[in-house]
N, C-alpha and C. Protein backbone atom coordinates (compact mmCIF):
# COMPACT_ATOMS: atom_id res chain seq x y z
N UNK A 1 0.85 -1.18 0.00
CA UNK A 1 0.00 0.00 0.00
C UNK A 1 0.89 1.23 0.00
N UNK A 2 0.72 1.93 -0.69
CA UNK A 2 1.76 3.92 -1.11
C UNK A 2 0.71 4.68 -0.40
N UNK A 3 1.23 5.05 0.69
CA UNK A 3 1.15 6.41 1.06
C UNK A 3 1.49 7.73 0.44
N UNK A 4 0.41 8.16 0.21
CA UNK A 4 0.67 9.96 -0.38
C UNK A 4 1.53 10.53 1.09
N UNK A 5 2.77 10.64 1.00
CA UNK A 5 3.71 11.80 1.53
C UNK A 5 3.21 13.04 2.12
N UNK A 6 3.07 12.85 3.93
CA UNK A 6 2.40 14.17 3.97
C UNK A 6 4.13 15.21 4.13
N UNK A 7 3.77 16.56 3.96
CA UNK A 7 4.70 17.31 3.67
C UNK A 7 5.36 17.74 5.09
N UNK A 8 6.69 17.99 4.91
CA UNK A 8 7.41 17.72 5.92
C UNK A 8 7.29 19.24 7.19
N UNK A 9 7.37 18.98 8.53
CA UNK A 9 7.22 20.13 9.06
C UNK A 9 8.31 20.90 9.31
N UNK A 10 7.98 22.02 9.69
CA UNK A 10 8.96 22.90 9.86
C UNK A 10 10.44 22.67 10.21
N UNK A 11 11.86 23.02 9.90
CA UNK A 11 12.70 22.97 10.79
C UNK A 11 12.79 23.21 12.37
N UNK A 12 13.50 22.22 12.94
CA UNK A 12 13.24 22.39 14.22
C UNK A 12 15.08 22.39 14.88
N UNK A 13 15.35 22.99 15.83
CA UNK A 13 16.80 22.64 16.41
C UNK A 13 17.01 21.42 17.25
N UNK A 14 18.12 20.98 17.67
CA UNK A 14 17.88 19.72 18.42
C UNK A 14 17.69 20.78 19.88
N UNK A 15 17.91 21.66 19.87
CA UNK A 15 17.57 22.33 21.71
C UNK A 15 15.58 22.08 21.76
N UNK A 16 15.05 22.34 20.39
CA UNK A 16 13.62 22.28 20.57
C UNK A 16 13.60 20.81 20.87
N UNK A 17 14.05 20.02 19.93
CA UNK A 17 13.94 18.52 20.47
C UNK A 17 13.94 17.88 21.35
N UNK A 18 15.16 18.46 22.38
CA UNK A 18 15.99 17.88 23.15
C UNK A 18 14.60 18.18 24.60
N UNK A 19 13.71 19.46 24.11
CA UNK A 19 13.06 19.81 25.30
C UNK A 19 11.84 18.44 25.16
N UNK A 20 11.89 17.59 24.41
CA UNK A 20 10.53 16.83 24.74
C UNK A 20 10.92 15.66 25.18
N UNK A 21 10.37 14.97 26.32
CA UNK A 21 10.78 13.60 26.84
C UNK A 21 10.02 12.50 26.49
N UNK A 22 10.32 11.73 26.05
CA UNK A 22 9.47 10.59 25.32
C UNK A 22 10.29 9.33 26.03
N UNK A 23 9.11 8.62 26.65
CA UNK A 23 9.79 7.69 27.40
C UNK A 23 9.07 6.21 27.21
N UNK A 24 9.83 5.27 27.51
CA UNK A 24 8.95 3.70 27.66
C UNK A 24 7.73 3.27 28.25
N UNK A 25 6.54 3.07 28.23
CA UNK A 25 5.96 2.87 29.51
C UNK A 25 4.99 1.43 29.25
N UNK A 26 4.89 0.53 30.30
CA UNK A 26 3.32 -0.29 30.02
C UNK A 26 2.56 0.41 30.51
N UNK A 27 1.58 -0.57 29.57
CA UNK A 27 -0.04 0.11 29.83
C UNK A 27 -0.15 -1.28 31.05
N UNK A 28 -0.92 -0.74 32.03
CA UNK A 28 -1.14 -1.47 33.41
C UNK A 28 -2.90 -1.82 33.50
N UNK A 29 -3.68 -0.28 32.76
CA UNK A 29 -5.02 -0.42 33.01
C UNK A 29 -5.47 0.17 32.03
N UNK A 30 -7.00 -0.45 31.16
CA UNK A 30 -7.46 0.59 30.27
C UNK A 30 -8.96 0.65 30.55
N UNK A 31 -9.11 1.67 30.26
CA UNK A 31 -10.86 2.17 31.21
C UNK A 31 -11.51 3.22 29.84
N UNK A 32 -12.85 3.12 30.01
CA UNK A 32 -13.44 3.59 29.26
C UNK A 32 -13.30 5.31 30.11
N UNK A 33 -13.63 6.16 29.19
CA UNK A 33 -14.25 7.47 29.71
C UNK A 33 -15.30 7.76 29.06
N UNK A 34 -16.45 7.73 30.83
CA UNK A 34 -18.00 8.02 30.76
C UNK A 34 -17.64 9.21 29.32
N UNK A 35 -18.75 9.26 28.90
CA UNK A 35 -19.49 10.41 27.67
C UNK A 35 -18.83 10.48 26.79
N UNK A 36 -17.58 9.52 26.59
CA UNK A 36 -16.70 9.83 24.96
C UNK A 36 -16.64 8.85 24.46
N UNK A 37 -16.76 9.42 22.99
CA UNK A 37 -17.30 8.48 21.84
C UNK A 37 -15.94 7.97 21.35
N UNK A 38 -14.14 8.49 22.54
CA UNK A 38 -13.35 8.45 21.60
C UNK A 38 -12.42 8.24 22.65
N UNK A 39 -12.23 8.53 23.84
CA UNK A 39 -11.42 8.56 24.71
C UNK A 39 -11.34 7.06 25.58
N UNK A 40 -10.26 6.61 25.98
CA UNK A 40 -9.69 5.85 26.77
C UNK A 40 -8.63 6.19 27.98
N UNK A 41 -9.11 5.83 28.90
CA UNK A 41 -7.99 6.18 29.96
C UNK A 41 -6.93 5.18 30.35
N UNK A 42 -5.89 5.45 30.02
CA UNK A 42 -4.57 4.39 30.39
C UNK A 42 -3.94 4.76 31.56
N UNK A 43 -3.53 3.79 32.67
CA UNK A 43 -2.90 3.72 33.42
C UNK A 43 -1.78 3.29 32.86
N UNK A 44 -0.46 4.05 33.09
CA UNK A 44 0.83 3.79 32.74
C UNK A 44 1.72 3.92 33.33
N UNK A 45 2.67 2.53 33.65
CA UNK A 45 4.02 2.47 34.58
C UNK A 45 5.10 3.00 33.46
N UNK A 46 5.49 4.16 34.24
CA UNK A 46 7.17 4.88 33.54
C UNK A 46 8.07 4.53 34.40
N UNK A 47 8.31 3.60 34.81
CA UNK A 47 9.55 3.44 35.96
C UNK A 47 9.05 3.67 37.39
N UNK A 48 9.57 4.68 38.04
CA UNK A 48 8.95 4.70 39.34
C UNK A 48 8.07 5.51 39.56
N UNK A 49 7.16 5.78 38.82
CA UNK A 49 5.84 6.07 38.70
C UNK A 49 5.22 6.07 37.82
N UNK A 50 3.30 6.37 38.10
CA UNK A 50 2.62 6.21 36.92
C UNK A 50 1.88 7.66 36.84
N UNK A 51 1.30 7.29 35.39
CA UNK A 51 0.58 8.41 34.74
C UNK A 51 -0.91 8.17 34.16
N UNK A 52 -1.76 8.58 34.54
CA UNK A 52 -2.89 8.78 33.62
C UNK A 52 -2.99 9.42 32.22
N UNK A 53 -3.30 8.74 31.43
CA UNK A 53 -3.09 9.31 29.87
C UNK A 53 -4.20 9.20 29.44
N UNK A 54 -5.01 9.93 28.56
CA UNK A 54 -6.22 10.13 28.11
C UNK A 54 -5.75 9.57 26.15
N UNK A 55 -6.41 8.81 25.88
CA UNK A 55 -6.24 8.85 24.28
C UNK A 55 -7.32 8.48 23.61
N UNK A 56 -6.99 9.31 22.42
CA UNK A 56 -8.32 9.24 21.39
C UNK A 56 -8.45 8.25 20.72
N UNK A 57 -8.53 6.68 21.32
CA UNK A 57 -8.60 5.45 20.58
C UNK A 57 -9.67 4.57 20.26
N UNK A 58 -10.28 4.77 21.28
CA UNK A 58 -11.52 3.80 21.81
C UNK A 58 -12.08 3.39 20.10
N UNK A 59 -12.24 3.95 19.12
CA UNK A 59 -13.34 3.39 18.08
C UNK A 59 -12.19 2.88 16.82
N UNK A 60 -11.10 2.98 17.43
CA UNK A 60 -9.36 2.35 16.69
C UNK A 60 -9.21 0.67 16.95
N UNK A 61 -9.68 0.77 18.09
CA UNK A 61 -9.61 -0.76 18.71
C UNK A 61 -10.80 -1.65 18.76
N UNK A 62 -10.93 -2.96 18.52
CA UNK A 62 -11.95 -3.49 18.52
C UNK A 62 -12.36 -4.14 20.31
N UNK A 63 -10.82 -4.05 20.65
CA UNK A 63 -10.90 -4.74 21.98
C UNK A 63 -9.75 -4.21 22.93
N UNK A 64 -9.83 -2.75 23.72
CA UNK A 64 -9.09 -1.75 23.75
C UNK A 64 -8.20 -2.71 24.87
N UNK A 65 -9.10 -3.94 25.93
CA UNK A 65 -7.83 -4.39 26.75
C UNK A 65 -6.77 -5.19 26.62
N UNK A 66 -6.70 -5.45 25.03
CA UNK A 66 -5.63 -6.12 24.30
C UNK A 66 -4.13 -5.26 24.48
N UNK A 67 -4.57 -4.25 24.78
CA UNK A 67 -3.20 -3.09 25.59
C UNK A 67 -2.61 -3.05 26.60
N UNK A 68 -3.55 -3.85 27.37
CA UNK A 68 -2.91 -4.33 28.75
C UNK A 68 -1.70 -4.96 28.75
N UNK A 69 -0.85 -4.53 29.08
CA UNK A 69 0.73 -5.46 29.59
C UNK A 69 1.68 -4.82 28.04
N UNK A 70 1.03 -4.01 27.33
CA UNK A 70 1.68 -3.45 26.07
C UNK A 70 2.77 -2.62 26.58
N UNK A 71 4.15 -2.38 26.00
CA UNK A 71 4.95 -1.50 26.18
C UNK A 71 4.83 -0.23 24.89
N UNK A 72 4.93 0.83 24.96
CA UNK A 72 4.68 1.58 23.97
C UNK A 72 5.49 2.83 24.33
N UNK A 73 5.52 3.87 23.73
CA UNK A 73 5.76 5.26 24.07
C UNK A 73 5.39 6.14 23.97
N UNK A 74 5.18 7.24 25.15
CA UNK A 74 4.99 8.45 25.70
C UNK A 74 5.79 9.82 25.87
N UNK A 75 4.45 10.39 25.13
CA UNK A 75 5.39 12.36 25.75
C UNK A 75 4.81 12.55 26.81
N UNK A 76 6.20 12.54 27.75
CA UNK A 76 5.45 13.11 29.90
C UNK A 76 5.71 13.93 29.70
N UNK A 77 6.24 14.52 29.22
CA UNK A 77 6.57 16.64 30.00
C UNK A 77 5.48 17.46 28.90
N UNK A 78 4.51 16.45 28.86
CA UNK A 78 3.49 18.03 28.30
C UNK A 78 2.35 18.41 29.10
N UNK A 79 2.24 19.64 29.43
CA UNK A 79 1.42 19.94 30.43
C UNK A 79 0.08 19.37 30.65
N UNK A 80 -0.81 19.34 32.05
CA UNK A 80 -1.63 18.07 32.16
C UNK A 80 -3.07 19.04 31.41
N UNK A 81 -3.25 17.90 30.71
CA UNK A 81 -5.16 18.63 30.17
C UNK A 81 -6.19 18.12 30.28
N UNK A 82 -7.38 19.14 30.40
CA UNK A 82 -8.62 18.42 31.07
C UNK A 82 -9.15 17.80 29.70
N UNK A 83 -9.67 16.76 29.80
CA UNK A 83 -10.81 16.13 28.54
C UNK A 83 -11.56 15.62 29.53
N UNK A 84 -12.86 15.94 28.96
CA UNK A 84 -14.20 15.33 29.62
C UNK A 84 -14.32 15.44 31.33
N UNK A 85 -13.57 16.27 31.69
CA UNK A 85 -13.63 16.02 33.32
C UNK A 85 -12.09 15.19 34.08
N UNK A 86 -11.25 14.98 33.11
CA UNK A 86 -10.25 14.00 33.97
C UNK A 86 -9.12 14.49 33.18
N UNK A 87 -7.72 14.50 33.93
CA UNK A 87 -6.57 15.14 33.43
C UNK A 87 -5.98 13.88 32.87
N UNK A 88 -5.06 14.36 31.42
CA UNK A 88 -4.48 13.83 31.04
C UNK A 88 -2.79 14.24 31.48
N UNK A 89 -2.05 13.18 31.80
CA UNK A 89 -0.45 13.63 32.18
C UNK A 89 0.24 13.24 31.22
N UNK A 90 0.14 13.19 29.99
CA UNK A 90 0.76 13.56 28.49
C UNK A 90 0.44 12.80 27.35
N UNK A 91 0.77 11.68 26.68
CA UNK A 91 0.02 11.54 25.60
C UNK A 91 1.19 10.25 24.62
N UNK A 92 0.09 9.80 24.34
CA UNK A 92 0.18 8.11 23.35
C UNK A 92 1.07 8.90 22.12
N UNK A 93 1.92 8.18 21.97
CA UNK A 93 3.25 8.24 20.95
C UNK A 93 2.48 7.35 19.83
N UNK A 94 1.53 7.66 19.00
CA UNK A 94 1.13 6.49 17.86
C UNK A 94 1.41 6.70 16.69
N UNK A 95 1.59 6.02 15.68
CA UNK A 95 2.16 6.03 14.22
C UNK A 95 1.46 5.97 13.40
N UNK A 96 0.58 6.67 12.33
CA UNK A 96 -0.45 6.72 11.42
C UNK A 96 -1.58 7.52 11.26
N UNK A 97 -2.12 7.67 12.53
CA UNK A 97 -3.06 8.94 13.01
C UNK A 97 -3.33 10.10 11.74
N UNK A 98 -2.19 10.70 12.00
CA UNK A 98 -1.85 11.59 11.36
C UNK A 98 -2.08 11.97 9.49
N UNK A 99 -2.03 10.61 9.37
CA UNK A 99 -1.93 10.22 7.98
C UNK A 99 -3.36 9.74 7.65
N UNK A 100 -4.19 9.55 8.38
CA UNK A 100 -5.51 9.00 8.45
C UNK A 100 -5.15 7.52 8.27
N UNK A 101 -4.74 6.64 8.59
CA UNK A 101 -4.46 5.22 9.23
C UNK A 101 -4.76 4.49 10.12
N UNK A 102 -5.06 3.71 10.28
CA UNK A 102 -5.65 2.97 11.48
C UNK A 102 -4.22 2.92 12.13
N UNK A 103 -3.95 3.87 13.38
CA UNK A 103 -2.87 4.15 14.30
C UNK A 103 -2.30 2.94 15.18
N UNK A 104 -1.46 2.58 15.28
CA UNK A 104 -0.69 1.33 15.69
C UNK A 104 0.65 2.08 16.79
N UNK A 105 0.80 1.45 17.77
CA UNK A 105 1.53 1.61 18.95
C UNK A 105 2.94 1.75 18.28
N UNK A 106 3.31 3.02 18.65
CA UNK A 106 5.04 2.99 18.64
C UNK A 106 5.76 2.42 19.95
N UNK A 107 6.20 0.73 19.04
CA UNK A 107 7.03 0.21 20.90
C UNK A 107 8.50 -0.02 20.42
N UNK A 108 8.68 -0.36 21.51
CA UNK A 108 10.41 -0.58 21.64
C UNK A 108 10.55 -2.17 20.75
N UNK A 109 11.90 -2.13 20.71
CA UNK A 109 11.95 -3.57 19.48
C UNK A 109 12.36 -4.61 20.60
N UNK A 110 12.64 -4.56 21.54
CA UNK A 110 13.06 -5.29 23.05
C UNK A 110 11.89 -4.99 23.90
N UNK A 111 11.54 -5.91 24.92
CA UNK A 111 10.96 -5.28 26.29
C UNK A 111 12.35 -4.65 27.23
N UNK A 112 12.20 -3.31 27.40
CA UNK A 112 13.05 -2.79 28.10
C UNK A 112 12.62 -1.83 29.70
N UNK A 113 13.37 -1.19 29.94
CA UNK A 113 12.65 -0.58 31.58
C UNK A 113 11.69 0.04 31.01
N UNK A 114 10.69 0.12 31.73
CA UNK A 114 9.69 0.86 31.74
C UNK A 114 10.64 2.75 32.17
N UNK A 115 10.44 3.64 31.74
CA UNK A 115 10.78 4.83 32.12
C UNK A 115 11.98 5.06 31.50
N UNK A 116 12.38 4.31 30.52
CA UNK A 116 13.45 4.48 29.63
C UNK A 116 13.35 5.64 28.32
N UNK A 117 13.85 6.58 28.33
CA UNK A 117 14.31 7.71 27.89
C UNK A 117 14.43 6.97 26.02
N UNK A 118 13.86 7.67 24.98
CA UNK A 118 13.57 7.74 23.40
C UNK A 118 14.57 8.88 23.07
N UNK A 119 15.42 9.04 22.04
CA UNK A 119 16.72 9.79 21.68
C UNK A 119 17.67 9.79 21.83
């Protein structure tokens, strides 16, 4: 299958880069969120702690707790946001989205620490 090429974004420096942390994490728990037609709430171990992550998957997946025990990756240092009533503490690293694709987990090619640092 050829993907039409979406066009590339802006130049960026590695100091802009360097400011985003993208790290390892399992998914531990996945929960619906009451009133959305789109949201899932993940519980996620980063090492020595966890995070609540809000993602727009729920109608991506046929069977969202097939994520359970998944390793994947996360941006933590983006500030926390409300959806529907519940904070999100940063956000699902997925591959395709973007492109209009049925979005598939960016994971590590090893199981490695949970809270392990991407770059």
């Amino acid at each position: 299958m050829d993907l039409a090429v979406a066009p590339i974004k802006p130049p960026i420096t590695i100091a802009d880069l360097d400011k985003i942390d993208i790290r390892v994490g399992t998914i531990l728990a996945v929960e619906d969120v009451m009133g959305s037609d789109k949201l899932l709430k993940l519980t996620v171990a980063l090492g020595n702690f966890h995070r609540t992550i809000l993602a727009g998957m729920k109608q991506e997946r046929e069977n969202p707790q097939e994520l359970v025990g998944k390793q994947a990756l996360f941006v933590i240092n983006l500030e926390p946001r409300k959806m529907m009533g519940q904070s999100s503490e940063g956000m699902l690293f997925d591959i395709g989205h973007a492109d209009g694709l049925a979005p598939v987990l960016a994971v590590p090619e090893n199981k490695i620490p949970d809270g392990t640092r991407a770059g």
